[in-house]
PDB file of N, CA and C in Angstrom:
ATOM      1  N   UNK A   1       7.162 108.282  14.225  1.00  0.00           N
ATOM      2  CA  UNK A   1       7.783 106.979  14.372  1.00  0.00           C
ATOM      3  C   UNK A   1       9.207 107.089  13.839  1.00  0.00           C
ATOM      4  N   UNK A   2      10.151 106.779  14.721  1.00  0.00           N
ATOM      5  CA  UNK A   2      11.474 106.705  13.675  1.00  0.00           C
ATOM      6  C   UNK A   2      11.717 105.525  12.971  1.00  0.00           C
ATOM      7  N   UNK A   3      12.747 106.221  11.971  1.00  0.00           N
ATOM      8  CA  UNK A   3      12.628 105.708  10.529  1.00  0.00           C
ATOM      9  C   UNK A   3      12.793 104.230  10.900  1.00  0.00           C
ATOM     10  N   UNK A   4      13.452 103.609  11.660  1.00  0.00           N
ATOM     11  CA  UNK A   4      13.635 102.336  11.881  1.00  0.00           C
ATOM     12  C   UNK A   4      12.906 101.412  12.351  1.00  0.00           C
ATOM     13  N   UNK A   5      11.704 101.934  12.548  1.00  0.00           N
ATOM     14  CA  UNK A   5      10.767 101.051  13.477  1.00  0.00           C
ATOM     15  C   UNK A   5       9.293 101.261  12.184  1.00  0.00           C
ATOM     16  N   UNK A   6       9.576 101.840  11.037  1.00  0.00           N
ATOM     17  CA  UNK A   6       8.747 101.397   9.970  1.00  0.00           C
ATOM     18  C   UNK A   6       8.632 100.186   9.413  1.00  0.00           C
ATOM     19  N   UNK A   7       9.684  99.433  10.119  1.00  0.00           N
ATOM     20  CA  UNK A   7       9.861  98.083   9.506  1.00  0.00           C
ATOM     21  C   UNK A   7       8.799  97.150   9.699  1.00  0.00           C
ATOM     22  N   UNK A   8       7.870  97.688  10.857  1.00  0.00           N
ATOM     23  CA  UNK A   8       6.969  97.250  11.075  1.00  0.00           C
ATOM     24  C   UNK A   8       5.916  97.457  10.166  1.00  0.00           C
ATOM     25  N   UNK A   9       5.665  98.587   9.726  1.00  0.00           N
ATOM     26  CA  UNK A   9       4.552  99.478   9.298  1.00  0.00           C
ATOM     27  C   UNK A   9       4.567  98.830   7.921  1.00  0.00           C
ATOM     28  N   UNK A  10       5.960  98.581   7.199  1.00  0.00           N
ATOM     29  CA  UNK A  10       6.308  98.443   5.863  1.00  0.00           C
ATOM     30  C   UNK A  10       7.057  97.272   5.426  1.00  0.00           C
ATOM     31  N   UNK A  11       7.921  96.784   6.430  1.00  0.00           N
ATOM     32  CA  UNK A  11       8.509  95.733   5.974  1.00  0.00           C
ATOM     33  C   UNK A  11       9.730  95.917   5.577  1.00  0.00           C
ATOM     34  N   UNK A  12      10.199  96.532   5.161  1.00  0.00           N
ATOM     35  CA  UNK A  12      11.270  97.441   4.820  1.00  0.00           C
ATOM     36  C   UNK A  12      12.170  98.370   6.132  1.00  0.00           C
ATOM     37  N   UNK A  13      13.193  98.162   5.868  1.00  0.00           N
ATOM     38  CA  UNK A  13      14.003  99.122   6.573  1.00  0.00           C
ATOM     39  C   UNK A  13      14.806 100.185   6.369  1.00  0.00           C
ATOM     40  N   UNK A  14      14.638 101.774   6.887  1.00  0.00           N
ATOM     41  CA  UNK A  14      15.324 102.865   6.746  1.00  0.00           C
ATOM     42  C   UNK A  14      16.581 102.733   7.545  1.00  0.00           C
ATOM     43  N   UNK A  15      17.517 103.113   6.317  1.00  0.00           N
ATOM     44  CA  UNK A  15      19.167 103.739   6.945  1.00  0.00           C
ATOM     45  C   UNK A  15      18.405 105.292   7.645  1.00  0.00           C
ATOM     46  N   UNK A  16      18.854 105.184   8.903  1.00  0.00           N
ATOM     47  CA  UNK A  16      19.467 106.553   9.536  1.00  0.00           C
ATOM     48  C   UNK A  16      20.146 107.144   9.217  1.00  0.00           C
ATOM     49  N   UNK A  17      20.185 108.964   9.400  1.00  0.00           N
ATOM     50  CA  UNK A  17      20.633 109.356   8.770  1.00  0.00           C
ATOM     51  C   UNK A  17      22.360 109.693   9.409  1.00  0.00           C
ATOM     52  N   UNK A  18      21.914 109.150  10.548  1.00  0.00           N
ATOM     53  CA  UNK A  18      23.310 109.786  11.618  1.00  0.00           C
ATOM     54  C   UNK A  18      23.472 109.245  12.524  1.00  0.00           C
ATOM     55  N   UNK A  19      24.523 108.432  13.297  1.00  0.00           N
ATOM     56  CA  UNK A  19      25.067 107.921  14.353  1.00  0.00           C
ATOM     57  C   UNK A  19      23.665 107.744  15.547  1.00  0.00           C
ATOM     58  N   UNK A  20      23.822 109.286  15.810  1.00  0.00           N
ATOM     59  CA  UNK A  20      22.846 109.694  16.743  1.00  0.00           C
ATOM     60  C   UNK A  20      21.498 108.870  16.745  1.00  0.00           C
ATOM     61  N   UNK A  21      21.148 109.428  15.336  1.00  0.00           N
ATOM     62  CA  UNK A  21      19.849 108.847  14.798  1.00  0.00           C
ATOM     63  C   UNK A  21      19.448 107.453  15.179  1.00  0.00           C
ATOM     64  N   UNK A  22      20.874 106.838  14.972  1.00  0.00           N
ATOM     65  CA  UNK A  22      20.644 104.992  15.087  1.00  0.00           C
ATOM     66  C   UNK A  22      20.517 104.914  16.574  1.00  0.00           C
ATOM     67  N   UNK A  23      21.051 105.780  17.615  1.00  0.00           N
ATOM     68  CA  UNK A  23      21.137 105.536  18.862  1.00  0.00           C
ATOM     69  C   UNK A  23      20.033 105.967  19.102  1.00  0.00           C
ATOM     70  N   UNK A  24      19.243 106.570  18.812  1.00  0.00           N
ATOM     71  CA  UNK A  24      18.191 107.035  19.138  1.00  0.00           C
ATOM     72  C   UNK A  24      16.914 105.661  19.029  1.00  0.00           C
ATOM     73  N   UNK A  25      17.550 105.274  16.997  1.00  0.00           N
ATOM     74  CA  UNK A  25      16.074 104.182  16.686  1.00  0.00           C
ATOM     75  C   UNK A  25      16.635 102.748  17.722  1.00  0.00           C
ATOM     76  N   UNK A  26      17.803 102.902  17.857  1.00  0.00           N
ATOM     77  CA  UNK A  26      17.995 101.480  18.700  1.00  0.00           C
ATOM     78  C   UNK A  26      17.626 101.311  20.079  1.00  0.00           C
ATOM     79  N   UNK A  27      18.102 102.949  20.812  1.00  0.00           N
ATOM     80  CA  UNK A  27      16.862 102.958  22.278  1.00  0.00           C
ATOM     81  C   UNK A  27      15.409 102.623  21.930  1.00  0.00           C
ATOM     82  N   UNK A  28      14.649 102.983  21.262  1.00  0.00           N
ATOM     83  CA  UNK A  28      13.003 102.762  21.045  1.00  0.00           C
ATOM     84  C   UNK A  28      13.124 101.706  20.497  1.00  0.00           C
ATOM     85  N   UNK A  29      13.733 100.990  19.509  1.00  0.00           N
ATOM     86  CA  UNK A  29      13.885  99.154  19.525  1.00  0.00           C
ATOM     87  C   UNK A  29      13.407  98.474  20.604  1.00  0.00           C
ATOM     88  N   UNK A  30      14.722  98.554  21.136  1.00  0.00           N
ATOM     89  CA  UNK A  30      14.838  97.986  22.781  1.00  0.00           C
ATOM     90  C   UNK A  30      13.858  98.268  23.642  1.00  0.00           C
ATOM     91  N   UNK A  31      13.303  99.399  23.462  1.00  0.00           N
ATOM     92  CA  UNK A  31      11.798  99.816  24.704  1.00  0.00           C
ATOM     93  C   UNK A  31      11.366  98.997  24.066  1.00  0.00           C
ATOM     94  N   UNK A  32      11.038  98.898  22.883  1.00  0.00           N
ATOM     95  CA  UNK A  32       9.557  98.743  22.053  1.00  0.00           C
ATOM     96  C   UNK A  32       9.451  96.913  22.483  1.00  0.00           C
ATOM     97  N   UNK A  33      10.712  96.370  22.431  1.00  0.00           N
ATOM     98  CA  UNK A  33      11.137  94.868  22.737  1.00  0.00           C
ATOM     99  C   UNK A  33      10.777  94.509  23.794  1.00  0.00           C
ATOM    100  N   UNK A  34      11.190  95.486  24.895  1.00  0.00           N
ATOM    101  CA  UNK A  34      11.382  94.831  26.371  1.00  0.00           C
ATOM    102  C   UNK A  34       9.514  94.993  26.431  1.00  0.00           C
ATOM    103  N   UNK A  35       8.747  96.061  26.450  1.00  0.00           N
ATOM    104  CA  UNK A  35       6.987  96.081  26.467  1.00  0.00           C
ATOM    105  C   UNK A  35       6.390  94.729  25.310  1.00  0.00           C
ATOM    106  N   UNK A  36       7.148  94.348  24.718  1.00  0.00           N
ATOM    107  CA  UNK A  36       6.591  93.593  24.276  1.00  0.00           C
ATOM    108  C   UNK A  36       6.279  92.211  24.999  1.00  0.00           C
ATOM    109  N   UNK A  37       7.404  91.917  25.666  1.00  0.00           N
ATOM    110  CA  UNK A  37       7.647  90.623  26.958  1.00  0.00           C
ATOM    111  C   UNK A  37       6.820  91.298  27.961  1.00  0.00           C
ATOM    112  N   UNK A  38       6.772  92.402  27.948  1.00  0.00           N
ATOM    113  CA  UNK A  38       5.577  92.331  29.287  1.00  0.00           C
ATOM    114  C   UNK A  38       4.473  91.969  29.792  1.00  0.00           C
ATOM    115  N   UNK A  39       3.488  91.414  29.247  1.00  0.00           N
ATOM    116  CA  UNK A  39       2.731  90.655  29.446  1.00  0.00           C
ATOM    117  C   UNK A  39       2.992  89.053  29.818  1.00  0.00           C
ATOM    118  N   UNK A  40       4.102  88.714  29.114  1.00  0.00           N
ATOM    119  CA  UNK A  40       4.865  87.262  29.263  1.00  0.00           C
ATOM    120  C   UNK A  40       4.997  87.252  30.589  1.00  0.00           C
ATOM    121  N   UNK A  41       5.853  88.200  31.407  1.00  0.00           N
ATOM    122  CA  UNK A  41       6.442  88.353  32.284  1.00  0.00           C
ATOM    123  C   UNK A  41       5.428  88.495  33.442  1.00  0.00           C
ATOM    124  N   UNK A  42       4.507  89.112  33.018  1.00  0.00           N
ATOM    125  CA  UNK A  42       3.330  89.499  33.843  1.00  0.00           C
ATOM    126  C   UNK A  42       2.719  87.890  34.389  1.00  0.00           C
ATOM    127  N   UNK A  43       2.507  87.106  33.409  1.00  0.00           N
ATOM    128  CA  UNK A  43       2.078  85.902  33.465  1.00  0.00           C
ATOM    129  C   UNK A  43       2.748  85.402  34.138  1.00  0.00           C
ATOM    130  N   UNK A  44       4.024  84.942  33.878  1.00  0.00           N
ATOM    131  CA  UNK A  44       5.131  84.518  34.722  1.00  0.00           C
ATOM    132  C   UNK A  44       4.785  84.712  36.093  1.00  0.00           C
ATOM    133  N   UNK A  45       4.891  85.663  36.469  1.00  0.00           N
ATOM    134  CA  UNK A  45       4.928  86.042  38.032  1.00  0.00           C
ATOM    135  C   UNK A  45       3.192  85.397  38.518  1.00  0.00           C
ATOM    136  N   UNK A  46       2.566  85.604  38.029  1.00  0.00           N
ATOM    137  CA  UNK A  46       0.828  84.949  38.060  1.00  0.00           C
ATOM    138  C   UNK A  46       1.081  83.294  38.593  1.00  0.00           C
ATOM    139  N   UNK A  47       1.650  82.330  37.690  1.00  0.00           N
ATOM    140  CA  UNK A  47       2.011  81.214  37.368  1.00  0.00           C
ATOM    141  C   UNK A  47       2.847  80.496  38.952  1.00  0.00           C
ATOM    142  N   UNK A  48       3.563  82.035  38.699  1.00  0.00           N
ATOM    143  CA  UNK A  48       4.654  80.905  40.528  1.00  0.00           C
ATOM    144  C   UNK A  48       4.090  81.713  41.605  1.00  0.00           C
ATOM    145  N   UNK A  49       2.968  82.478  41.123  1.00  0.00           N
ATOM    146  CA  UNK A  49       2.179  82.932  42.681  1.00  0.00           C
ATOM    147  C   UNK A  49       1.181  81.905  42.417  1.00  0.00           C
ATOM    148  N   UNK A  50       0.554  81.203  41.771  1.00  0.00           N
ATOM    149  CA  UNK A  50      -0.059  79.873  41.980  1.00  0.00           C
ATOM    150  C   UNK A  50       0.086  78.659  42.064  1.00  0.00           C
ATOM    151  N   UNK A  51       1.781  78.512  41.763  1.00  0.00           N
ATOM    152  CA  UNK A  51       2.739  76.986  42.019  1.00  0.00           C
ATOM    153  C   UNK A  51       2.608  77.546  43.901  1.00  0.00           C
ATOM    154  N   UNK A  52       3.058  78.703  44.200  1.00  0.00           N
ATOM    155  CA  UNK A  52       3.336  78.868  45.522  1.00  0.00           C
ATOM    156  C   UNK A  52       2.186  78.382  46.418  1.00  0.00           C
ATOM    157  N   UNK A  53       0.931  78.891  45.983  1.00  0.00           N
ATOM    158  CA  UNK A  53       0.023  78.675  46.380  1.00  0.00           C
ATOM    159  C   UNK A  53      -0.578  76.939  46.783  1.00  0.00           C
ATOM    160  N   UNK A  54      -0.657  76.248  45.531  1.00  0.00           N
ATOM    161  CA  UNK A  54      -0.385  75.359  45.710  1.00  0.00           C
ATOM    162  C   UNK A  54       0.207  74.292  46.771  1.00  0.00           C
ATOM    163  N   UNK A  55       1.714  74.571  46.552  1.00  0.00           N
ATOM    164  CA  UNK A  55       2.624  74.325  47.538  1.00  0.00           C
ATOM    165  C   UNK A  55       1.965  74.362  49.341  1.00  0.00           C
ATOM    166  N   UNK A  56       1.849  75.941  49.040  1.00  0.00           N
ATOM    167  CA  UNK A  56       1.434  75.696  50.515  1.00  0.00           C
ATOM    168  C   UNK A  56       0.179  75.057  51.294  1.00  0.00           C
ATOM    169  N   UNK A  57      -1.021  74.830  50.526  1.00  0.00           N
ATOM    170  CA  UNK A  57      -2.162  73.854  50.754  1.00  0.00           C
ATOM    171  C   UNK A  57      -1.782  72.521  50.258  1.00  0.00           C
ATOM    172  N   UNK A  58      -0.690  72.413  49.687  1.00  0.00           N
ATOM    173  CA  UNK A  58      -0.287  70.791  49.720  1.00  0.00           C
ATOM    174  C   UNK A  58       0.395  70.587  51.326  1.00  0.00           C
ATOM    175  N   UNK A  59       1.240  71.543  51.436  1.00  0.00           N
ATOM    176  CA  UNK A  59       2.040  71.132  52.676  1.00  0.00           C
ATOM    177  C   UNK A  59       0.880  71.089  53.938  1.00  0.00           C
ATOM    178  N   UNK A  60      -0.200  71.963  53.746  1.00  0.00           N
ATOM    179  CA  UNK A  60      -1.390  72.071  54.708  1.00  0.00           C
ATOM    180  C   UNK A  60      -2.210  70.584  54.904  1.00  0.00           C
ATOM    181  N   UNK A  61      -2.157  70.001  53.942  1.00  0.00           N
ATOM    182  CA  UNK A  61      -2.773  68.717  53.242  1.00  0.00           C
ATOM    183  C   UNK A  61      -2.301  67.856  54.333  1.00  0.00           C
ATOM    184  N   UNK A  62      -0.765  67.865  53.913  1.00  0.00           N
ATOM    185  CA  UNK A  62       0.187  66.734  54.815  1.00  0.00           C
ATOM    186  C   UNK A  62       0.326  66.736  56.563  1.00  0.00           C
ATOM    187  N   UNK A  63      -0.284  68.405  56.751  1.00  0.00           N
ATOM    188  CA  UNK A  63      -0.615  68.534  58.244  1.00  0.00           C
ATOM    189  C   UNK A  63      -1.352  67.985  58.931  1.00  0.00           C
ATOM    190  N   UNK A  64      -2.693  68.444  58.222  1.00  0.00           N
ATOM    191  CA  UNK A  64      -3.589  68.115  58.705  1.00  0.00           C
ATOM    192  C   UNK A  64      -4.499  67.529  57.565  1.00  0.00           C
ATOM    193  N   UNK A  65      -4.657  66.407  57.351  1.00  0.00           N
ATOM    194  CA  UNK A  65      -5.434  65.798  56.389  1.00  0.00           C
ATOM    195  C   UNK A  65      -6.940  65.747  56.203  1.00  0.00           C
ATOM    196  N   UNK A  66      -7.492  65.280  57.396  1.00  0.00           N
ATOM    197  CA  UNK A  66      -9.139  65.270  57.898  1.00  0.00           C
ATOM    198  C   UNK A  66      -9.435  67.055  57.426  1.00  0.00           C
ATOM    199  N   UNK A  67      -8.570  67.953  58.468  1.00  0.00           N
ATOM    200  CA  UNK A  67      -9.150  68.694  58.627  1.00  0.00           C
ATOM    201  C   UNK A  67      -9.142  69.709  57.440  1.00  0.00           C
ATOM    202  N   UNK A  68      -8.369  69.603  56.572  1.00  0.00           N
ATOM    203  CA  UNK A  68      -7.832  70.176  54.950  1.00  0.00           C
ATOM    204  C   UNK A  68      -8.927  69.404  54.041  1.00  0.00           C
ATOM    205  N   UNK A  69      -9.641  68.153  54.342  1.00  0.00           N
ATOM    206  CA  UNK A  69     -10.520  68.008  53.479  1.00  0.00           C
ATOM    207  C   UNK A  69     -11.903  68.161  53.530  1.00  0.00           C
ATOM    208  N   UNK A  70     -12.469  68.255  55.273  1.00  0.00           N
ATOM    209  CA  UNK A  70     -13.695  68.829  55.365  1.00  0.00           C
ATOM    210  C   UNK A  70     -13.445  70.332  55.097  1.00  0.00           C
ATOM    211  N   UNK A  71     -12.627  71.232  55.154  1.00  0.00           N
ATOM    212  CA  UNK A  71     -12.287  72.626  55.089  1.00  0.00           C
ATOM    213  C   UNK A  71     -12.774  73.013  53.131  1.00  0.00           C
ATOM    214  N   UNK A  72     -12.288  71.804  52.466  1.00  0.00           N
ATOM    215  CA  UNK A  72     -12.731  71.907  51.024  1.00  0.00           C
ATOM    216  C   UNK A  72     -10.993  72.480  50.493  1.00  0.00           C
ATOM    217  N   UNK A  73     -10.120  71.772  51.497  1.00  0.00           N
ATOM    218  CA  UNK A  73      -9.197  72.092  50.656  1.00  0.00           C
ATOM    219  C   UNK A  73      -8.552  71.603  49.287  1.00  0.00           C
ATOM    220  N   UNK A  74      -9.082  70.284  49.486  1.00  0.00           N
ATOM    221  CA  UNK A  74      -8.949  69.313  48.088  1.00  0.00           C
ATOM    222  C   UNK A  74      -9.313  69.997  46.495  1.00  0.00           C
ATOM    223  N   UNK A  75     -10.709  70.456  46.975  1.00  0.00           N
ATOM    224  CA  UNK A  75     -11.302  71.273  45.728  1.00  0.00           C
ATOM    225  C   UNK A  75     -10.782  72.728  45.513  1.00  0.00           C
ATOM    226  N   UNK A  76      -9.918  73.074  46.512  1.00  0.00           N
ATOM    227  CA  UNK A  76      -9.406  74.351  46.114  1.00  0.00           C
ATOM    228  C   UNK A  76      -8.385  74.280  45.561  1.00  0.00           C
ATOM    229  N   UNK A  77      -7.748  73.176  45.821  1.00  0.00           N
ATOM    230  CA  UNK A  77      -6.139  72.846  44.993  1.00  0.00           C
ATOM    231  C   UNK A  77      -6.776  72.562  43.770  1.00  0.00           C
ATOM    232  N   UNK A  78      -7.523  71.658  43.458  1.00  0.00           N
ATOM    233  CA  UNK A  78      -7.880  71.034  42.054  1.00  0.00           C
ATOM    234  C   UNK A  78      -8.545  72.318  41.370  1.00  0.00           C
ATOM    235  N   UNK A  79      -8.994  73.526  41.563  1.00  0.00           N
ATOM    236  CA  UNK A  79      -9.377  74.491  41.119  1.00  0.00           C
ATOM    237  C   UNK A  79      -8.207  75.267  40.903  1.00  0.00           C
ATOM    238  N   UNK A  80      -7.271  75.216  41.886  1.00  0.00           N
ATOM    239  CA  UNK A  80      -5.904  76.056  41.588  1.00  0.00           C
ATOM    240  C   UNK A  80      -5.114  75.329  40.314  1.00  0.00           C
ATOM    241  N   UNK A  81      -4.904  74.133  40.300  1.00  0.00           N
ATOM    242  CA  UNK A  81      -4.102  73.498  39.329  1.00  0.00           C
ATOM    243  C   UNK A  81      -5.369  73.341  38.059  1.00  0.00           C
ATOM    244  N   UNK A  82      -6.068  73.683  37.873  1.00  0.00           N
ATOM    245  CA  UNK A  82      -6.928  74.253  36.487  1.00  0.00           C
ATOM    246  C   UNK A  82      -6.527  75.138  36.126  1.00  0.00           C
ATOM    247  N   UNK A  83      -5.902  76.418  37.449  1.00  0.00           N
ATOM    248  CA  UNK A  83      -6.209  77.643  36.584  1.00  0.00           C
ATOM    249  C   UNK A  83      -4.705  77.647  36.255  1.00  0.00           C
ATOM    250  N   UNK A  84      -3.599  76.585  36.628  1.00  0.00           N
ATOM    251  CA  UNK A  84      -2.319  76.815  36.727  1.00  0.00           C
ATOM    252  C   UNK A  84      -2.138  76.275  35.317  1.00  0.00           C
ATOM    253  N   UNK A  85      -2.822  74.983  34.860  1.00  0.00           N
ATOM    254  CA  UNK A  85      -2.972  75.005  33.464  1.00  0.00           C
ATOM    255  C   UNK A  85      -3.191  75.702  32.348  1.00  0.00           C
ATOM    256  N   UNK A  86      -4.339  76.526  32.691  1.00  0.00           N
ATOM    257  CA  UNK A  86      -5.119  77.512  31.645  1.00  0.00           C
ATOM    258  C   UNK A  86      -3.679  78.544  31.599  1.00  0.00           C
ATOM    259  N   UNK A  87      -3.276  79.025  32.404  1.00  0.00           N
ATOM    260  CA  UNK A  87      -1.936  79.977  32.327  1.00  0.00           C
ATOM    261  C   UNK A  87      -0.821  79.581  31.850  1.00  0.00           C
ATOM    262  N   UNK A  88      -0.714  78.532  32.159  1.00  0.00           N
ATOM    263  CA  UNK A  88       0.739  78.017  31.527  1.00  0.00           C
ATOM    264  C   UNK A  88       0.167  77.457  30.039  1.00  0.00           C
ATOM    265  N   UNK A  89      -0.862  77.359  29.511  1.00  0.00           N
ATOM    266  CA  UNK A  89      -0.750  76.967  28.109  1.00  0.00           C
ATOM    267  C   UNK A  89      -1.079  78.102  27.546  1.00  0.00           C
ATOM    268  N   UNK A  90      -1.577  79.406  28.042  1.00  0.00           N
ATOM    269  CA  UNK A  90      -2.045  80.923  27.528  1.00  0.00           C
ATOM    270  C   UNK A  90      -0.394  81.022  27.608  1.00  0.00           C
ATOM    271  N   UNK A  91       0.682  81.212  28.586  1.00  0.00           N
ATOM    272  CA  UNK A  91       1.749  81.498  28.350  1.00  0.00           C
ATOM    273  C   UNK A  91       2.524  80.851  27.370  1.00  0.00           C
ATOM    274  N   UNK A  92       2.046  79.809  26.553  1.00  0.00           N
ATOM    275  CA  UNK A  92       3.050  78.939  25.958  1.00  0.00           C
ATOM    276  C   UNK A  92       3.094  80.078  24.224  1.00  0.00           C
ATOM    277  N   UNK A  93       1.483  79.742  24.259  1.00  0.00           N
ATOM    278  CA  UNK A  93       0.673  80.878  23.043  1.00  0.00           C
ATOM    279  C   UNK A  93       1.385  82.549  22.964  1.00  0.00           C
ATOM    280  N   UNK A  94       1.308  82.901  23.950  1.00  0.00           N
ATOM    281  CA  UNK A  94       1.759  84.080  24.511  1.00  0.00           C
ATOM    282  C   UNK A  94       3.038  84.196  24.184  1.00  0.00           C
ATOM    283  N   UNK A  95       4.063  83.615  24.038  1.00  0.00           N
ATOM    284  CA  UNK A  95       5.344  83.161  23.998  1.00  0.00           C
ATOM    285  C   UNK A  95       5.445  83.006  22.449  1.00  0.00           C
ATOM    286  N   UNK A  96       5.348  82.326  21.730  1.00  0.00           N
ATOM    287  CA  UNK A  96       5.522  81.950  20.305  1.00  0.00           C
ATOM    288  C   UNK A  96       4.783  83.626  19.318  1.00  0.00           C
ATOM    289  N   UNK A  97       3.534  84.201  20.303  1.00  0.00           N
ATOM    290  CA  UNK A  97       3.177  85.582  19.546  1.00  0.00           C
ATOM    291  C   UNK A  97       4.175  86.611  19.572  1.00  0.00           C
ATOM    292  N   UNK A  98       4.871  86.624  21.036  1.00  0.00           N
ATOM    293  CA  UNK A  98       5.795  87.884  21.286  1.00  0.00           C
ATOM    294  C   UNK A  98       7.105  87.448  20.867  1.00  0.00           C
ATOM    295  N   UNK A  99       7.365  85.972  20.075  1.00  0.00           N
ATOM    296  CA  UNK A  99       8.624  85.985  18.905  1.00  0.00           C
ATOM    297  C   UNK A  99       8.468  86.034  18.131  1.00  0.00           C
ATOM    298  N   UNK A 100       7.291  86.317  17.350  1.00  0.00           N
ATOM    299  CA  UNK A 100       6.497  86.693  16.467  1.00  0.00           C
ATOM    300  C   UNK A 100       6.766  88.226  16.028  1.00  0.00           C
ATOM    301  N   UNK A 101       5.949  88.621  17.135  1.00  0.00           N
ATOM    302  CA  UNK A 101       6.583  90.498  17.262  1.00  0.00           C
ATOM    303  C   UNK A 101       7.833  90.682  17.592  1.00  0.00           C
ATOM    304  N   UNK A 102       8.914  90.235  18.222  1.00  0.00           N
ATOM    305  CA  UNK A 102       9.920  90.747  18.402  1.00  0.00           C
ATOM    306  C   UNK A 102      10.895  90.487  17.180  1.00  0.00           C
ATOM    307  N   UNK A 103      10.440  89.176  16.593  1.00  0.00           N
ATOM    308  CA  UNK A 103      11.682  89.308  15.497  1.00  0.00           C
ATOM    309  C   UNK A 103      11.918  89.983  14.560  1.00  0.00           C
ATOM    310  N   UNK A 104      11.212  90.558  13.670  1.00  0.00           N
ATOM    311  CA  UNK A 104      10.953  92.191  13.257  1.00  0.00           C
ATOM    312  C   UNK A 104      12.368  93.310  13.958  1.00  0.00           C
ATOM    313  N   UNK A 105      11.989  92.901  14.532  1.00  0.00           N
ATOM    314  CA  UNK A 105      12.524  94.143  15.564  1.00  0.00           C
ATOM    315  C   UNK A 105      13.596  93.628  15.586  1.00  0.00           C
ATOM    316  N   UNK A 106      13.765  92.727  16.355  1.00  0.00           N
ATOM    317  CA  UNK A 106      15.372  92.386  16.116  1.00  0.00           C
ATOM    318  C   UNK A 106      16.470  92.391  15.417  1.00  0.00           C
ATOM    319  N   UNK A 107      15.789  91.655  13.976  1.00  0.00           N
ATOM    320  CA  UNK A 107      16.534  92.507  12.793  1.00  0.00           C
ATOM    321  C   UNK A 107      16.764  93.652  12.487  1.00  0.00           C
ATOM    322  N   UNK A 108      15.882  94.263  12.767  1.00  0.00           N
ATOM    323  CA  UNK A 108      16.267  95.936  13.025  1.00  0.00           C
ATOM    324  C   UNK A 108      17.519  96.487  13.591  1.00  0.00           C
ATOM    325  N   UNK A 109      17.382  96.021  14.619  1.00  0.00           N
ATOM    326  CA  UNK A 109      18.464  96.306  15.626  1.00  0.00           C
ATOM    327  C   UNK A 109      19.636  95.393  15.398  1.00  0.00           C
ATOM    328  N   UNK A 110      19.520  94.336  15.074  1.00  0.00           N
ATOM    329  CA  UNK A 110      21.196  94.001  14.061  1.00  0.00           C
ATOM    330  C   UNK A 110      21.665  94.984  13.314  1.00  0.00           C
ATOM    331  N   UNK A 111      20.840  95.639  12.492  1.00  0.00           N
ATOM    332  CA  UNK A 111      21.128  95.975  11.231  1.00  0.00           C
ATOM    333  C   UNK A 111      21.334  97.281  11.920  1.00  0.00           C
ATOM    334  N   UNK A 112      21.076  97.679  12.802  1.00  0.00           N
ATOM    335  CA  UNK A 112      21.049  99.315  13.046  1.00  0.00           C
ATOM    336  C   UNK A 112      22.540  99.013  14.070  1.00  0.00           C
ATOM    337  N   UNK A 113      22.681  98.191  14.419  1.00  0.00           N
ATOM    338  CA  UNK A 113      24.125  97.683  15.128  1.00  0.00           C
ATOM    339  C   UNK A 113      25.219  97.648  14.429  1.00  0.00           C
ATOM    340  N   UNK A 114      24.945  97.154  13.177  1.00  0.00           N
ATOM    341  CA  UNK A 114      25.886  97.203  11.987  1.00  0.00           C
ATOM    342  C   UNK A 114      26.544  98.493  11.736  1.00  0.00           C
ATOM    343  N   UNK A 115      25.317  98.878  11.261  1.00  0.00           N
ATOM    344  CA  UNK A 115      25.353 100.719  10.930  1.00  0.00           C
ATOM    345  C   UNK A 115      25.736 101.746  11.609  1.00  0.00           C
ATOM    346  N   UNK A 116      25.693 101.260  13.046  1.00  0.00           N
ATOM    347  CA  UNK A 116      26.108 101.933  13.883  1.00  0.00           C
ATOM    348  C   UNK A 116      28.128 101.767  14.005  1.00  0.00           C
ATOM    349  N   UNK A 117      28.076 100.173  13.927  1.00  0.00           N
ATOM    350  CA  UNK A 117      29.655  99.940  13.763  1.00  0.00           C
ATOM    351  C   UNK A 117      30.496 100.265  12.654  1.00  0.00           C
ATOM    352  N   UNK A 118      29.680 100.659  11.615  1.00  0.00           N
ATOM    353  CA  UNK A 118      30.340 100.883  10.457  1.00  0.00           C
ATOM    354  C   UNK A 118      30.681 102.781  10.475  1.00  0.00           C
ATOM    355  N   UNK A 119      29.896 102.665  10.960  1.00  0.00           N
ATOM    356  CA  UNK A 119      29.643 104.678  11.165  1.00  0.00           C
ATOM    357  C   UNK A 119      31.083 105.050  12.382  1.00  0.00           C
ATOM    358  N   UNK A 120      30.985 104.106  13.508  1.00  0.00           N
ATOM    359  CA  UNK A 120      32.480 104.198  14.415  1.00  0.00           C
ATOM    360  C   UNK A 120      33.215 103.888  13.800  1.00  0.00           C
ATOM    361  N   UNK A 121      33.790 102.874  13.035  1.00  0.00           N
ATOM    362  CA  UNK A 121      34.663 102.356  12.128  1.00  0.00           C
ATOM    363  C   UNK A 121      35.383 103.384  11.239  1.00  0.00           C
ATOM    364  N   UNK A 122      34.534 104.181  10.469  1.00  0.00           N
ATOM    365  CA  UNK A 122      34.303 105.537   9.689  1.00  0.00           C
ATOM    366  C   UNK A 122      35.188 107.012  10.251  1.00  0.00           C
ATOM    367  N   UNK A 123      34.748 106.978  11.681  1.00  0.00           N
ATOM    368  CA  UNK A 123      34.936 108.093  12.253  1.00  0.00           C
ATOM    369  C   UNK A 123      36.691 107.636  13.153  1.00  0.00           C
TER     370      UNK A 123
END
């Protein structure tokens, strides 16, 4: 693990020992950040493939009405906008955990930004 991403492990944060070093712990920051939203993101895309969905058996609705409700389209929307709920309040949860985990990290990467500017500054 580099030294900078113990901050997790410990709470505490290691100075690098070298320019490099920080460029190095600040690339795996940034990975470690962006996988962390991935699941968020994952959801996301879930969420407006079921607004879409939606959408389009509403507009089906307005076509053909009779035939959208013996078809059982009524109950398929009202089953879609359940599950559009259950996702968007798992994403809300989902959201407040991964600023949870990322802020850790973030400070990290200020601080390794610093260090990094002070080290150019230096040179």
């Amino acid at each position: 693990m580099p030294p900078s991403l113990e901050i997790l492990a410990t709470g505490s944060f290691s100075i690098p020992n070298s320019a490099n070093q920080c460029r190095v712990d600040l690339n795996a920051i940034e990975k470690q950040i962006e996988e962390i939203g991935a699941p968020a993101r994952a959801l996301d895309t879930e969420i407006l493939k079921i607004r879409s969905a939606i959408e389009r058996g509403m507009a089906m609705r307005n076509a053909d009405y009779a035939g959208f409700i013996e078809a059982g389209g009524d109950k398929l929307i009202s089953e879609l906008q359940a599950v559009l709920s259950a996702k968007i309040s798992y994403a809300d949860t989902l959201a407040a955990e991964i600023q949870n985990l990322q802020q850790p990290l973030q400070i990290t990467k200020s601080n390794l930004l610093a260090f990094l500017a002070q080290k150019q500054e230096k040179s």
